[in-house]
PDB file of N, CA and C in Angstrom:
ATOM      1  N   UNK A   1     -26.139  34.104 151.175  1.00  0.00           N
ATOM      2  CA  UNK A   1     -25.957  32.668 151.275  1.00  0.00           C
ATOM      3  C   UNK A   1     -26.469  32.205 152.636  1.00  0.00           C
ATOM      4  N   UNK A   2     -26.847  30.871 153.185  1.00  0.00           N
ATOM      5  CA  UNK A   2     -28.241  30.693 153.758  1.00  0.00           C
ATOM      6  C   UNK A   2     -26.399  30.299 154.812  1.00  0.00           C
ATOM      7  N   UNK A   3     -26.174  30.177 156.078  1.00  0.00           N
ATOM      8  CA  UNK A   3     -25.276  30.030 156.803  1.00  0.00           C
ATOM      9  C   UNK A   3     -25.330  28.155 156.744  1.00  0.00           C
ATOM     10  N   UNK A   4     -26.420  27.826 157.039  1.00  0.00           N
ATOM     11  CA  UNK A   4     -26.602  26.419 157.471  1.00  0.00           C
ATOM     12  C   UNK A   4     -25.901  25.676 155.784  1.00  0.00           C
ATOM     13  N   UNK A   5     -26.727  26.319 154.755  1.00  0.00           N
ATOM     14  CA  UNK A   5     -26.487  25.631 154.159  1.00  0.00           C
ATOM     15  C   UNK A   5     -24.892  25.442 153.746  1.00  0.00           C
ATOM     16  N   UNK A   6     -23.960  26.736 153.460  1.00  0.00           N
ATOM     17  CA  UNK A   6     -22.651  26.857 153.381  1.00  0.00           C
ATOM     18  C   UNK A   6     -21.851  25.818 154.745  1.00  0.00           C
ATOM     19  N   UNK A   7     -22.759  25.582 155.583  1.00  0.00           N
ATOM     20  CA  UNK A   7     -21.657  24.997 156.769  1.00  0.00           C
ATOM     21  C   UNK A   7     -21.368  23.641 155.953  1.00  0.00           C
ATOM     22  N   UNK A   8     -22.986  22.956 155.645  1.00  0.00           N
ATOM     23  CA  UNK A   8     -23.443  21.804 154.931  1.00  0.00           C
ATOM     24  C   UNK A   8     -22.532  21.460 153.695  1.00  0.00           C
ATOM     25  N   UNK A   9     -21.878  22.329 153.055  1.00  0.00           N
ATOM     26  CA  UNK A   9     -21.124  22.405 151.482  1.00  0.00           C
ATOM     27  C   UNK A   9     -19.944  22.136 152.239  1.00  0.00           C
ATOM     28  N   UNK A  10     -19.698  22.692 153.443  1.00  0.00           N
ATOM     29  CA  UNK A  10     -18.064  23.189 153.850  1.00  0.00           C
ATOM     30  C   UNK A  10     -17.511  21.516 154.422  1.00  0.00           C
ATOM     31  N   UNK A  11     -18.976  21.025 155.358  1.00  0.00           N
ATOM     32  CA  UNK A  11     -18.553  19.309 156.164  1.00  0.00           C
ATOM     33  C   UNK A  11     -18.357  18.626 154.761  1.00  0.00           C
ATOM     34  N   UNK A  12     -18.874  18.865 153.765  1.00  0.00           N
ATOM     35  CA  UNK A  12     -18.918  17.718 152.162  1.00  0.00           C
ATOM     36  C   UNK A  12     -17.332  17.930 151.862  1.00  0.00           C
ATOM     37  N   UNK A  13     -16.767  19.020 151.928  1.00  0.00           N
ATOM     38  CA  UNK A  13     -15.780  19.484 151.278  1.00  0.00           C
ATOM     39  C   UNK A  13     -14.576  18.762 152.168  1.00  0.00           C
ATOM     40  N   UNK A  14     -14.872  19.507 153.416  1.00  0.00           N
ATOM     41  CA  UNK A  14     -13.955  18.595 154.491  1.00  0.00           C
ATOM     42  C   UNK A  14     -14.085  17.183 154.994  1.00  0.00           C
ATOM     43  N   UNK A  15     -15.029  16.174 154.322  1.00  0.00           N
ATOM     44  CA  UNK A  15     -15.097  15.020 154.351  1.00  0.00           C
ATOM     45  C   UNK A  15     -14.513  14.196 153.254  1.00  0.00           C
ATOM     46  N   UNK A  16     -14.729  14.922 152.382  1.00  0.00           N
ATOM     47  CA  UNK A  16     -13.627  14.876 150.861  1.00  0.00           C
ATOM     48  C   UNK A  16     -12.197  15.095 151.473  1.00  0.00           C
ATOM     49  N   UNK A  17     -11.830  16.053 151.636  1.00  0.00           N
ATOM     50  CA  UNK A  17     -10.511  16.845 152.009  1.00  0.00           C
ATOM     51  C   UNK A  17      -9.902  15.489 152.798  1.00  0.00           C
ATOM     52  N   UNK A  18     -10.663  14.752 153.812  1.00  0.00           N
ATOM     53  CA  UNK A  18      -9.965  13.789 154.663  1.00  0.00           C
ATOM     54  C   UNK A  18      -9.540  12.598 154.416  1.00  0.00           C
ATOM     55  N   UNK A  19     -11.243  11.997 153.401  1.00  0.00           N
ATOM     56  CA  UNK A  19     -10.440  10.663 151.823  1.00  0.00           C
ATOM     57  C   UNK A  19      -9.461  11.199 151.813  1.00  0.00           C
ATOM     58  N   UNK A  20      -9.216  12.374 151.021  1.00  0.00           N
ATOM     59  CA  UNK A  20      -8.018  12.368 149.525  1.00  0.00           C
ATOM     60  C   UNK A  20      -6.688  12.129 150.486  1.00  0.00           C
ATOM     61  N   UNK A  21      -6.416  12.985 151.662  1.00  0.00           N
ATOM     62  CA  UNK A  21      -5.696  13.098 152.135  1.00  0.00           C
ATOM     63  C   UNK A  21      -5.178  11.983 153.151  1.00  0.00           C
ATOM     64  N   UNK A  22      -5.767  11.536 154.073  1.00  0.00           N
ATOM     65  CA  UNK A  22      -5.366  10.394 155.026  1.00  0.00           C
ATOM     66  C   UNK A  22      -5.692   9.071 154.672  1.00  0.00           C
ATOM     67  N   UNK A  23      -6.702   9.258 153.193  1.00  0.00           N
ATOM     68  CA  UNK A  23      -6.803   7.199 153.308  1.00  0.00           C
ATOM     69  C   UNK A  23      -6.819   6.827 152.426  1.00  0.00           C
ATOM     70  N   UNK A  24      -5.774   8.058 151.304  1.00  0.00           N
ATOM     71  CA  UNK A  24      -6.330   7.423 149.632  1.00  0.00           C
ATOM     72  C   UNK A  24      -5.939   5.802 149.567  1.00  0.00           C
ATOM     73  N   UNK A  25      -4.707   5.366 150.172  1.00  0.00           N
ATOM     74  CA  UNK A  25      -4.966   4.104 149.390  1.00  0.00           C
ATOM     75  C   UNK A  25      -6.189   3.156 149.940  1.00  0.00           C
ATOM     76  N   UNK A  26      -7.331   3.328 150.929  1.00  0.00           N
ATOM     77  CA  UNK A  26      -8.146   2.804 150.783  1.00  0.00           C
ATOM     78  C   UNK A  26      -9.180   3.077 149.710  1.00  0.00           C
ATOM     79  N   UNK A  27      -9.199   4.363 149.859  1.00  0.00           N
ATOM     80  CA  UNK A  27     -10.060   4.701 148.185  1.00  0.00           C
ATOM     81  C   UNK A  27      -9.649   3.979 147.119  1.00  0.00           C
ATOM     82  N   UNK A  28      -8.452   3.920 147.080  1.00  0.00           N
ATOM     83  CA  UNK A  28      -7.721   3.474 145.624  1.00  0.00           C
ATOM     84  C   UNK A  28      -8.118   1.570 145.861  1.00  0.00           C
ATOM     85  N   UNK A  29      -7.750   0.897 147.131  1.00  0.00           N
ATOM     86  CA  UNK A  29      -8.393  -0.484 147.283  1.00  0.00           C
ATOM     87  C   UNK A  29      -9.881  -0.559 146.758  1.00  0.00           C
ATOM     88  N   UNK A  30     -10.751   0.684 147.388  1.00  0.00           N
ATOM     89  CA  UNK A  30     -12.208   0.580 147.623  1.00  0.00           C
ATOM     90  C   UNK A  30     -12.570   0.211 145.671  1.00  0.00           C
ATOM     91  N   UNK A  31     -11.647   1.362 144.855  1.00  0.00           N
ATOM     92  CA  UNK A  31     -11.829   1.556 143.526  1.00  0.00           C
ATOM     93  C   UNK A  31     -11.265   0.660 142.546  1.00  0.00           C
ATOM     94  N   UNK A  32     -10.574  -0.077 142.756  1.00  0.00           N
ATOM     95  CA  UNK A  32      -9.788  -1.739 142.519  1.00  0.00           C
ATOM     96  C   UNK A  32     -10.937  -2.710 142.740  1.00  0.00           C
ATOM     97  N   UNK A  33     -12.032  -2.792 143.563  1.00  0.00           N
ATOM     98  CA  UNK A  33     -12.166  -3.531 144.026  1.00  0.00           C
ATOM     99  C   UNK A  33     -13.323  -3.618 143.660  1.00  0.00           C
ATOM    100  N   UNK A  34     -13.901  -2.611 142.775  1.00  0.00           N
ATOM    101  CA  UNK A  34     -15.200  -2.539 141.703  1.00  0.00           C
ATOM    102  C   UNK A  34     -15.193  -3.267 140.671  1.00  0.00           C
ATOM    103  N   UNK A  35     -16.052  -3.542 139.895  1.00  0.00           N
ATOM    104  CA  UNK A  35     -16.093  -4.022 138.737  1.00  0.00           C
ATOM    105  C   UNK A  35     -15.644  -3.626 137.832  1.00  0.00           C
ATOM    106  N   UNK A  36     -14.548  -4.326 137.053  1.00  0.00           N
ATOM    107  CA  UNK A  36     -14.457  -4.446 135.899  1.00  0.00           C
ATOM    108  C   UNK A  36     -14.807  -3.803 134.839  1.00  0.00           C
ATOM    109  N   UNK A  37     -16.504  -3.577 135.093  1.00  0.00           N
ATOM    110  CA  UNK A  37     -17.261  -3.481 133.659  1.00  0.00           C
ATOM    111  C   UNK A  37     -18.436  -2.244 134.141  1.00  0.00           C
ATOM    112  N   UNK A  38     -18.552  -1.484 133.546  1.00  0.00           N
ATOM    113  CA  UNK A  38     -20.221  -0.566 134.095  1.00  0.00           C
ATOM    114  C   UNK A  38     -21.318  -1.069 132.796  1.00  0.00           C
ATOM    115  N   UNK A  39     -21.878  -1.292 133.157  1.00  0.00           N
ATOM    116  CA  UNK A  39     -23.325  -1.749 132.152  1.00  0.00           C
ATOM    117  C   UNK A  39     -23.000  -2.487 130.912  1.00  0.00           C
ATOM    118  N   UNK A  40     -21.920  -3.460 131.325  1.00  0.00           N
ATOM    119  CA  UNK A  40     -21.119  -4.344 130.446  1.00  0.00           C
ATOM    120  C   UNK A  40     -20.090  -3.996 129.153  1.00  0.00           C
ATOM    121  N   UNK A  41     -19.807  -2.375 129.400  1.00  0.00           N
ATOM    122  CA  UNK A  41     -18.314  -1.848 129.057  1.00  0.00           C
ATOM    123  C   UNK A  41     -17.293  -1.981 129.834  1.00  0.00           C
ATOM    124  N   UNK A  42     -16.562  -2.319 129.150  1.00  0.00           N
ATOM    125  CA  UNK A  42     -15.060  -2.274 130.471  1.00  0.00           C
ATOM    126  C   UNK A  42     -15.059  -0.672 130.525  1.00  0.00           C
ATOM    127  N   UNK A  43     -14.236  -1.009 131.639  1.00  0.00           N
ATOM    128  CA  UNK A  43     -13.443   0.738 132.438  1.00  0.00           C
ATOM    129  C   UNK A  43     -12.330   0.560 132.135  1.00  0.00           C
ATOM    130  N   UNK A  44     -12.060   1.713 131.677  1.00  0.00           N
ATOM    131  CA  UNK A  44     -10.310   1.624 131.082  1.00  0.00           C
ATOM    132  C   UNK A  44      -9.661   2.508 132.525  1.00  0.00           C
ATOM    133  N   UNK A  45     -10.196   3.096 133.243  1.00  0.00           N
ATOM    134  CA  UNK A  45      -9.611   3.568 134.280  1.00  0.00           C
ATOM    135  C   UNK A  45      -8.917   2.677 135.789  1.00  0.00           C
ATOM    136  N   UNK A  46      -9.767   1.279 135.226  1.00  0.00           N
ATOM    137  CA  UNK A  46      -9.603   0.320 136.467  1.00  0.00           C
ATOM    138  C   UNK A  46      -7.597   0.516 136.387  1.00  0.00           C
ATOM    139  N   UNK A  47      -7.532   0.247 134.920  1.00  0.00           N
ATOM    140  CA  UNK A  47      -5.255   0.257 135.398  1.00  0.00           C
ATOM    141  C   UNK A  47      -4.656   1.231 135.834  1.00  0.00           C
ATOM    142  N   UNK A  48      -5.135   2.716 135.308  1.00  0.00           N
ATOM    143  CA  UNK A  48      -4.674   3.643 135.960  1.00  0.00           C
ATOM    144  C   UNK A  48      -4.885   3.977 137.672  1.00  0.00           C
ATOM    145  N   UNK A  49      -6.240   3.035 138.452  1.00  0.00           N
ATOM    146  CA  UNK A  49      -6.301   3.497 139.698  1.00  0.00           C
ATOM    147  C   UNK A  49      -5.630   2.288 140.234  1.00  0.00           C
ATOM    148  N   UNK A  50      -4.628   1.733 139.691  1.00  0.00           N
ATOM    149  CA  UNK A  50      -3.727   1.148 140.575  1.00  0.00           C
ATOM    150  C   UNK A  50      -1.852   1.560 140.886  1.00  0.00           C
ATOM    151  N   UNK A  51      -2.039   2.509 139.834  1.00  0.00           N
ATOM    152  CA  UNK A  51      -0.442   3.403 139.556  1.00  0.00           C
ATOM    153  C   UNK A  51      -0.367   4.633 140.881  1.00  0.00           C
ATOM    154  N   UNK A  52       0.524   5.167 140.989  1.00  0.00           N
ATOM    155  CA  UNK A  52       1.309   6.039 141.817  1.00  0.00           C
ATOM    156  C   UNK A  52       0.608   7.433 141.345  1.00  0.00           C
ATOM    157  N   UNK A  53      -0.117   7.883 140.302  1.00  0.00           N
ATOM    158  CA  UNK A  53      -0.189   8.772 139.795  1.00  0.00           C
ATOM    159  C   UNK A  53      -1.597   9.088 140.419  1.00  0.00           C
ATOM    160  N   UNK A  54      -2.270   8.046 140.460  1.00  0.00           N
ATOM    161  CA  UNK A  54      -4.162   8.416 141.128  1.00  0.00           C
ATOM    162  C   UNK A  54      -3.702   8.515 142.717  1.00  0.00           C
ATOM    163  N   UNK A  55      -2.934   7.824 143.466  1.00  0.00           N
ATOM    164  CA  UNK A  55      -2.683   8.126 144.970  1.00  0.00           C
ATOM    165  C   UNK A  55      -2.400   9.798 144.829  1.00  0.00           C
ATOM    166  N   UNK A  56      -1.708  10.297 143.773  1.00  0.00           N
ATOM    167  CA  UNK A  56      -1.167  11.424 143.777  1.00  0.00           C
ATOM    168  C   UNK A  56      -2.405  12.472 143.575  1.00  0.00           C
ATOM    169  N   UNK A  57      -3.235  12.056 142.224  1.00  0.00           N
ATOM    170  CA  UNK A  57      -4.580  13.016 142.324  1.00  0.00           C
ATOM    171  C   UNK A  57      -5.360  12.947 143.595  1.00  0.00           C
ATOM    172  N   UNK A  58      -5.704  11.593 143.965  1.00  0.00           N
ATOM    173  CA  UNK A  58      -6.610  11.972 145.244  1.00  0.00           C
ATOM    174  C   UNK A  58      -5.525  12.820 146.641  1.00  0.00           C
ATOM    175  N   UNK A  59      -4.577  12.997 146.378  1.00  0.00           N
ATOM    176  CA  UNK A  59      -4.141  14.058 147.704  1.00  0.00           C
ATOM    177  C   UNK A  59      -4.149  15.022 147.040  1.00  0.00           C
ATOM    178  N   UNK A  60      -4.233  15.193 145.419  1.00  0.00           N
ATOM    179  CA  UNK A  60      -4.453  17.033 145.169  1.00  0.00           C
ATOM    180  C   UNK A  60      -5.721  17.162 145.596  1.00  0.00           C
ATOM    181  N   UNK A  61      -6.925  16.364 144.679  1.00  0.00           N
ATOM    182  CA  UNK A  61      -8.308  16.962 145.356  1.00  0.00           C
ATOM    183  C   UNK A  61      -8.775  16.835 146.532  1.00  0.00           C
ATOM    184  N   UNK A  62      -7.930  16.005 147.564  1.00  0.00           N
ATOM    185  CA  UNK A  62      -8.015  16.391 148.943  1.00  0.00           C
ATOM    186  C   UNK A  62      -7.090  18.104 149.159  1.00  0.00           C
ATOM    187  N   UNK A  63      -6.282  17.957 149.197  1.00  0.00           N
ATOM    188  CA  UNK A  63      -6.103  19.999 148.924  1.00  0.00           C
ATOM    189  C   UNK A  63      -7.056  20.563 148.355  1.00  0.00           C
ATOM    190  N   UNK A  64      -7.639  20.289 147.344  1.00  0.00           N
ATOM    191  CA  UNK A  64      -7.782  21.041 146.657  1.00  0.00           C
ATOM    192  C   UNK A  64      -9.354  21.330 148.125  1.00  0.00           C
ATOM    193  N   UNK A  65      -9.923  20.419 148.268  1.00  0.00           N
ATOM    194  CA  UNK A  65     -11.201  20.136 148.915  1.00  0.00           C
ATOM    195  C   UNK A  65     -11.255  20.947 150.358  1.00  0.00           C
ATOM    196  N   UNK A  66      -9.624  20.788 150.742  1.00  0.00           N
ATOM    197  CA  UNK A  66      -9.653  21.093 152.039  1.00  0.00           C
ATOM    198  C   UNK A  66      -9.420  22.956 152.013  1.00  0.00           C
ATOM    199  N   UNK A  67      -9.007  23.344 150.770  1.00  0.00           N
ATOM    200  CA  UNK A  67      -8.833  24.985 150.483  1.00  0.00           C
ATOM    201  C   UNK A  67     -10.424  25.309 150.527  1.00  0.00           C
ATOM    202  N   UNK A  68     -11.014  24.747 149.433  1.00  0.00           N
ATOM    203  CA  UNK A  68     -12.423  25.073 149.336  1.00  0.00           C
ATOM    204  C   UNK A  68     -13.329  25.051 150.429  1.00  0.00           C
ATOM    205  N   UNK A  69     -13.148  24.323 151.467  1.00  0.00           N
ATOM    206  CA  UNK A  69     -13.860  24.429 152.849  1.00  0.00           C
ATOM    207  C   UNK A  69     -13.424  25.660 153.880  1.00  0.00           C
ATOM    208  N   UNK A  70     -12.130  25.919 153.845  1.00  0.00           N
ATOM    209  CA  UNK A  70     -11.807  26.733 154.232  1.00  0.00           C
ATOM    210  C   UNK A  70     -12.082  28.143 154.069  1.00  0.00           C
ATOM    211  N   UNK A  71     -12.432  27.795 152.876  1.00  0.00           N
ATOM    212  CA  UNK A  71     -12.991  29.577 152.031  1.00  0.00           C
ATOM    213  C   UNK A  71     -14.460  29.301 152.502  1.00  0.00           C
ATOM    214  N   UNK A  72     -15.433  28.471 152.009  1.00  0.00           N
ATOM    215  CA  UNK A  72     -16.242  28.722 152.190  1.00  0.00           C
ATOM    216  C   UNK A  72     -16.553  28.725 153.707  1.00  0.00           C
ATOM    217  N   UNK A  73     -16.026  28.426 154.853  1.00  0.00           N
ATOM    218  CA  UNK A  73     -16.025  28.890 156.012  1.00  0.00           C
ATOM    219  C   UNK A  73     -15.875  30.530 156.538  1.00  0.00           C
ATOM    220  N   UNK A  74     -14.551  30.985 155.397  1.00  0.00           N
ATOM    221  CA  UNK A  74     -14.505  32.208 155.755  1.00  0.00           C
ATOM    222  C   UNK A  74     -15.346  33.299 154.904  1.00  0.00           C
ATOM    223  N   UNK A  75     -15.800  32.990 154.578  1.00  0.00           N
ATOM    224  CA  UNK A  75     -16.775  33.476 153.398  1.00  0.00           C
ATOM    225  C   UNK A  75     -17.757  33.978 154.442  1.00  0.00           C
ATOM    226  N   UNK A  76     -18.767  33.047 155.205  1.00  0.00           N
ATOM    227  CA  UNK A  76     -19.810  32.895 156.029  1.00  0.00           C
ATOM    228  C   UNK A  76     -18.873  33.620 157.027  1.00  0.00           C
ATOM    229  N   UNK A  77     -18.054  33.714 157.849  1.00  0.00           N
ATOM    230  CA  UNK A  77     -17.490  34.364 158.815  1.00  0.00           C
ATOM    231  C   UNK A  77     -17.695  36.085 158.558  1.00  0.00           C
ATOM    232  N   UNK A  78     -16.927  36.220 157.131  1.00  0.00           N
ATOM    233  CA  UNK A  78     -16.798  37.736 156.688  1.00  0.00           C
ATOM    234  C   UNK A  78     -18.109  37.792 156.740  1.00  0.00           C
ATOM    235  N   UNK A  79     -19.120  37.239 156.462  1.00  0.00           N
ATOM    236  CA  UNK A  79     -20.994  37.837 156.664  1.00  0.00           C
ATOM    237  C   UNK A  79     -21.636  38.020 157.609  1.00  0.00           C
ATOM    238  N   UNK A  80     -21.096  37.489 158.537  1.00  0.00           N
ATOM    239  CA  UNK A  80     -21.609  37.311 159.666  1.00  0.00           C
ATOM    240  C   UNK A  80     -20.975  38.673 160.884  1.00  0.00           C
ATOM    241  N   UNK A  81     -19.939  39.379 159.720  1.00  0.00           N
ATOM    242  CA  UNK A  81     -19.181  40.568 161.025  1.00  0.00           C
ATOM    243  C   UNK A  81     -20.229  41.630 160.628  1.00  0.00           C
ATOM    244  N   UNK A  82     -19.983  42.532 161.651  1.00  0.00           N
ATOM    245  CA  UNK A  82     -21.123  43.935 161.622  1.00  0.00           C
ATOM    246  C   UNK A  82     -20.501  44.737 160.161  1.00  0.00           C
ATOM    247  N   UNK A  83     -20.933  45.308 159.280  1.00  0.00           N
ATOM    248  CA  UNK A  83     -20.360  46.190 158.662  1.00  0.00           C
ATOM    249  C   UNK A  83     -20.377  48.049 159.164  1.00  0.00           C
ATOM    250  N   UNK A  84     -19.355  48.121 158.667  1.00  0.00           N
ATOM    251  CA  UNK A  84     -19.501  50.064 159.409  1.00  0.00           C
ATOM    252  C   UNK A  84     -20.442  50.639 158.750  1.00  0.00           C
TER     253      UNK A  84
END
């Protein structure tokens, strides 16, 4: 695995990890605050991202985001030691 590029996956992961976790309810404003409609279907998801239950998913996939950076950090670490 190319180092640069895993660092590159790991900042995506931990930029995710920091939404879910410290600002969902701006996500959840940002996602309220869309349209209505995508290519003149309604979104049936617009009611659910105003309930207690989507604040709750975006702090799992912030965990979930912030595990996955972490691995793939140590991933690149374990490659980078000498082997015997």
């Amino acid at each position: 695995m190319n180092d640069d590029f895993g660092h590159v996956v790991s900042l995506f992961f931990l930029a995710a990890s920091i939404g879910g976790l410290v600002f969902p309810y701006r996500i959840q404003t940002f996602a309220l605050k869309q349209r209505a409609s995508f290519w003149g279907f309604s979104t049936p998801f617009l009611g659910w991202m105003g309930t207690r239950g989507y604040i709750w998913m975006l702090r799992v996939l912030g965990t979930l985001a912030l595990i996955g950076a972490i691995f793939i950090e140590i991933v690149i670490l374990l490659g980078r030691m000498p082997h015997p």
